[in-house]
Protein backbone atom coordinates (compact mmCIF):
# COMPACT_ATOMS: atom_id res chain seq x y z
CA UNK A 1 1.81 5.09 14.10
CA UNK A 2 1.95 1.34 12.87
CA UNK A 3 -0.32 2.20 10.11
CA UNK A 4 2.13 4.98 8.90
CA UNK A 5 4.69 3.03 7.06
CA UNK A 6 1.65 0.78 5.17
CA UNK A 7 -0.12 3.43 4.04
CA UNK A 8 3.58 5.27 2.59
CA UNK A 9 3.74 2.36 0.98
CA UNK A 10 0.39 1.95 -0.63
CA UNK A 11 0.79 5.91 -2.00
CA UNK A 12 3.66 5.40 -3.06
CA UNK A 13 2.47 2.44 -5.32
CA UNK A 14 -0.43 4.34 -6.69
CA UNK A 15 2.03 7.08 -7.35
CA UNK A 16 3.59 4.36 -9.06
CA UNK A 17 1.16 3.26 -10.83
CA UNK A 18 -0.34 5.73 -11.84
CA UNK A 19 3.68 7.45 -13.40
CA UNK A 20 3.64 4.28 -14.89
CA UNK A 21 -0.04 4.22 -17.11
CA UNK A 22 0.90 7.51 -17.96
CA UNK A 23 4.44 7.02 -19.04
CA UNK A 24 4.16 3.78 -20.64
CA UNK A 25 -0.02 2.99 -21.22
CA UNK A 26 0.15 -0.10 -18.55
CA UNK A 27 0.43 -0.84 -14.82
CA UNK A 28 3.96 -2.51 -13.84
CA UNK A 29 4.17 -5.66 -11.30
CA UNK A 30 5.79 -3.77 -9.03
CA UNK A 31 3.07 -0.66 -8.32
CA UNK A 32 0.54 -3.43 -8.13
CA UNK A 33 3.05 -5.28 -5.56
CA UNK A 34 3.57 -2.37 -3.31
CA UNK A 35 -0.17 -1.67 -3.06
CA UNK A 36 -1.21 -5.09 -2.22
CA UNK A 37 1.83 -4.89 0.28
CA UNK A 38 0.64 -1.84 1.66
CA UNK A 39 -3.01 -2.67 1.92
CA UNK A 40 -2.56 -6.02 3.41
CA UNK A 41 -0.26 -4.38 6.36
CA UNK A 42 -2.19 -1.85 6.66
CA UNK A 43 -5.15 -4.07 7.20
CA UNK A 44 -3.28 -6.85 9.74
CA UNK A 45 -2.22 -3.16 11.50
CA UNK A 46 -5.41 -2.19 12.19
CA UNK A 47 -6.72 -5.34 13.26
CA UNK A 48 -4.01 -6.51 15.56
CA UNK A 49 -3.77 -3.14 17.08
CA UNK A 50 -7.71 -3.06 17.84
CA UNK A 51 -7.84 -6.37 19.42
CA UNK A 52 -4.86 -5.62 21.74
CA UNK A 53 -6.51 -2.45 23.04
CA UNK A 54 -9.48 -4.39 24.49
């Protein structure tokens, strides 16, 4: 569940991103922002979550 709202995020900037290449031939800041975003919680999600399980 706390890997959820990262990964919404992180599909909704390659949704993003990808409207955006095909509406206007380039990648805005803020696609590329919300996937980084995404990724990074996604990834701190999965690690803090595993090491609080053992």
């Amino acid at each position: 569940m706390r890997t959820a709202v990262p990964a919404a995020i992180a599909v909704t900037g390659l949704a993003l991103m990808t409207f955006m290449i095909v509406v206007e031939g380039e990648p805005g800041a803020l696609p590329l922002a919300l996937i980084t975003l995404g990724a990074a919680w996604f990834v701190l999600a999965r690690l803090r979550g595993g090491s609080s399980r053992r």
